[in-house]
C-alpha atoms as a PDB file:
ATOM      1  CA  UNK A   1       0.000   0.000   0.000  1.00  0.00           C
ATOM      2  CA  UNK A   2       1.130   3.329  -1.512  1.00  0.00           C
ATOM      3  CA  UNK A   3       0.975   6.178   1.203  1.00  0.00           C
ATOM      4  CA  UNK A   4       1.308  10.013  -0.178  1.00  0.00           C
ATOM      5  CA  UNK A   5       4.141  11.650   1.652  1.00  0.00           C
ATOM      6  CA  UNK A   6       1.278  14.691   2.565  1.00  0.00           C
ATOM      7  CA  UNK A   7      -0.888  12.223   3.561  1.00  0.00           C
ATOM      8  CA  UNK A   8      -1.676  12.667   7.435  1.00  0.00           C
ATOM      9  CA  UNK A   9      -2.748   9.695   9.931  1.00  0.00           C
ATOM     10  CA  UNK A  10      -3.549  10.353  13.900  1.00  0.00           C
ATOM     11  CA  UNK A  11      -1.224   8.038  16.222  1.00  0.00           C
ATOM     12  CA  UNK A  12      -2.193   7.061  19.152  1.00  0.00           C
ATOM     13  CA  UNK A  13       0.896   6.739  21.482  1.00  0.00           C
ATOM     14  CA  UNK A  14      -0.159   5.074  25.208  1.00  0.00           C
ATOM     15  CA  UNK A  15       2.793   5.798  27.832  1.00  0.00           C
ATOM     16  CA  UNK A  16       3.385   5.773  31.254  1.00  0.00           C
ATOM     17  CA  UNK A  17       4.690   8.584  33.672  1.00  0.00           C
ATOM     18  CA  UNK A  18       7.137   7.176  36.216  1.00  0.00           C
ATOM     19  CA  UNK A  19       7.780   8.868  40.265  1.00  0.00           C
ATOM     20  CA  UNK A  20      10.276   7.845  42.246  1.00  0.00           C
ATOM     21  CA  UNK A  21       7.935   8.036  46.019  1.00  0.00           C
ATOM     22  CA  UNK A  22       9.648   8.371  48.990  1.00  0.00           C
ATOM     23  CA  UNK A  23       8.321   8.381  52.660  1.00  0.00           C
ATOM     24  CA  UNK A  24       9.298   7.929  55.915  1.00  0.00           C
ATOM     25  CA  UNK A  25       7.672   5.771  58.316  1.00  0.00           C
ATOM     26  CA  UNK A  26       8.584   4.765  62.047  1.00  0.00           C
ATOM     27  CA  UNK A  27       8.113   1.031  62.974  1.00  0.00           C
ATOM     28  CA  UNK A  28       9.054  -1.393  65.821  1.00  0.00           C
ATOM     29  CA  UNK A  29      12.643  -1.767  65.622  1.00  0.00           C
ATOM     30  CA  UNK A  30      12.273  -5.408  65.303  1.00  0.00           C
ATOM     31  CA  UNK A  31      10.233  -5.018  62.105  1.00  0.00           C
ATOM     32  CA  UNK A  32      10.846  -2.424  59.909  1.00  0.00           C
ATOM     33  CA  UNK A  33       9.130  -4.391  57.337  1.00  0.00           C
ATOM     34  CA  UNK A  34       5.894  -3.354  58.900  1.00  0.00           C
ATOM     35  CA  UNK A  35       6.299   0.362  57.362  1.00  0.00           C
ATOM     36  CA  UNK A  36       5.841  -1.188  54.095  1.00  0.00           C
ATOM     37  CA  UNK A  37       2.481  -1.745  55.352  1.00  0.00           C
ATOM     38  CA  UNK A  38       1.792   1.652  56.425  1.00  0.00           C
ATOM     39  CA  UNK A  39       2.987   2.737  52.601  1.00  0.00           C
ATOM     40  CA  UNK A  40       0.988  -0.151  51.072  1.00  0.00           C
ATOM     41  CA  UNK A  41      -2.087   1.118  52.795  1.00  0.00           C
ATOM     42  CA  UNK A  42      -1.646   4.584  51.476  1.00  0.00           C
ATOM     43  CA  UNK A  43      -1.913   5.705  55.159  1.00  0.00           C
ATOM     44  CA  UNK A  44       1.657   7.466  55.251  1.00  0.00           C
ATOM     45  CA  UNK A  45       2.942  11.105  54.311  1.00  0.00           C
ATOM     46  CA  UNK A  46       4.637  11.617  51.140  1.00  0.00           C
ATOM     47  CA  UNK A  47       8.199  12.651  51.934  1.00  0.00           C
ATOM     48  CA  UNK A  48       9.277  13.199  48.730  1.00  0.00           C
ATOM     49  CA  UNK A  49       9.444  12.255  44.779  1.00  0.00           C
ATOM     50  CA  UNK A  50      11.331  12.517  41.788  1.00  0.00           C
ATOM     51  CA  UNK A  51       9.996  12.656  38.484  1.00  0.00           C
ATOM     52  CA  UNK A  52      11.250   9.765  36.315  1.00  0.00           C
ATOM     53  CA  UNK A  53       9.763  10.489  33.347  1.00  0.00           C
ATOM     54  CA  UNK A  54       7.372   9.214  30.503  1.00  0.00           C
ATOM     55  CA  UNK A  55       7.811   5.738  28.502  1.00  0.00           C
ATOM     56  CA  UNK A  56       6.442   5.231  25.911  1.00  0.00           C
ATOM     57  CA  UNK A  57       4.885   1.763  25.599  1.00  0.00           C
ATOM     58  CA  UNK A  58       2.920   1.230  22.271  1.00  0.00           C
ATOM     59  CA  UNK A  59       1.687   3.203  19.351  1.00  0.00           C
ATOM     60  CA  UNK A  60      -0.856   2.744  16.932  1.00  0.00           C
ATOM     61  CA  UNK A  61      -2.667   4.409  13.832  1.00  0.00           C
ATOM     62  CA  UNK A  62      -6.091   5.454  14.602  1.00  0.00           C
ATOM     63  CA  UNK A  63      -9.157   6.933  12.433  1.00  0.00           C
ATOM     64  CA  UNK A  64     -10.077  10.263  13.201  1.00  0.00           C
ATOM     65  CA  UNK A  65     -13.537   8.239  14.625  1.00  0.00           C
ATOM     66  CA  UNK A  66     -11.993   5.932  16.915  1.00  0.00           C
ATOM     67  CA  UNK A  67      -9.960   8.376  18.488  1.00  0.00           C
ATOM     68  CA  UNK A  68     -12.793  10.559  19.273  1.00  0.00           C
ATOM     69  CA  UNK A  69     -14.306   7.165  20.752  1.00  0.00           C
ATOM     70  CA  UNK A  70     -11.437   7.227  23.280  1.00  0.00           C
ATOM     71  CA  UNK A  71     -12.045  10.587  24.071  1.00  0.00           C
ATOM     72  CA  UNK A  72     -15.570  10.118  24.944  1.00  0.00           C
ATOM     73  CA  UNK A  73     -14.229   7.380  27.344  1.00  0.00           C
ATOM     74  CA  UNK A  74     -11.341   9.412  28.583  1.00  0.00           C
ATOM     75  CA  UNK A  75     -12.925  12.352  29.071  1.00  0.00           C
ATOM     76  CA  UNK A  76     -15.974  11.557  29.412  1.00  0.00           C
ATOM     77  CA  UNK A  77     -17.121  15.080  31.105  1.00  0.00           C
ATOM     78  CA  UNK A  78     -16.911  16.601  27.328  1.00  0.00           C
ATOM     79  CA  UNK A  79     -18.810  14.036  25.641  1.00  0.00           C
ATOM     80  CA  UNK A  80     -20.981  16.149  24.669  1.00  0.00           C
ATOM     81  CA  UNK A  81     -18.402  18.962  23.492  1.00  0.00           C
ATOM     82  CA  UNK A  82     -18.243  19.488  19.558  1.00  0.00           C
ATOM     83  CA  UNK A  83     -15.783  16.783  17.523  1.00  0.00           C
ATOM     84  CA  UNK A  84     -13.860  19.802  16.448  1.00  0.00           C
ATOM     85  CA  UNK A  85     -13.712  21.491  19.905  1.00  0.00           C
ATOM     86  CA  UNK A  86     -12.532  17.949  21.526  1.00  0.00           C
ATOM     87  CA  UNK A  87      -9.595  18.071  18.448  1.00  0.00           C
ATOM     88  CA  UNK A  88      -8.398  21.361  19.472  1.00  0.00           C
ATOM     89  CA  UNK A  89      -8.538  20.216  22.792  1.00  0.00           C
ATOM     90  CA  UNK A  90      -6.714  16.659  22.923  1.00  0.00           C
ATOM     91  CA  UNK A  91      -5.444  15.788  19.734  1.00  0.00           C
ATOM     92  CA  UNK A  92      -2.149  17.535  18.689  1.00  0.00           C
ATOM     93  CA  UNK A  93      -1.689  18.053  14.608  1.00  0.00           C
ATOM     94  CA  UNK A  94       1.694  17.702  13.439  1.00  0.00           C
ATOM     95  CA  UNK A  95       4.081  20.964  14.268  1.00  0.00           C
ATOM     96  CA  UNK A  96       1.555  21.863  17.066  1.00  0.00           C
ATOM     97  CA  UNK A  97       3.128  22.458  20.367  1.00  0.00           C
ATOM     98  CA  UNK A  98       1.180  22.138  23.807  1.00  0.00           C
ATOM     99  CA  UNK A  99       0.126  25.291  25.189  1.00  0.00           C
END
């Protein structure tokens, strides 16, 4: 299959945004292993984190349609927006940067 070099196609690119959390928790000093718990829980104070960054972990072509599928199920509180005002929105078109 031929593809024009003008020819335009929306990707869909799925990553994941990485933090390094850190927190500090006291415990009996014969089981430190129980601040996990605390952590686990989501019960402790965030001490600190670092900003790993974003990997990317798969990529595909979508139609113009299926994309604004996903964006009726990932934002779903502008379902009922315009398909043009949900494009200048979310999608990005090639040499666009983000605000």
């Amino acid at each position: 299959m031929r593809v024009s070099p003008n020819e335009k196609v929306w990707v869909m690119v799925d990553t994941v945004f990485t933090y390094r959390m850190r927190y500090c928790v006291e415990a009996p000093a014969d089981h430190p292993e129980y601040a996990l718990d605390d952590v686990s829980m989501e019960t402790s104070k965030e001490f600190s984190q670092l900003p790993l960054g974003e990997q990317i972990v798969s990529h595909r072509v979508v139609t113009e349609e299926e994309a604004l599928a996903i964006c009726d199920i990932d934002n779903d509180y502008c379902r009922k927006w315009a398909d043009d005002q949900k494009i200048k929105a979310f999608f990005t078109k090639e040499g666009e940067k983000r605000e």
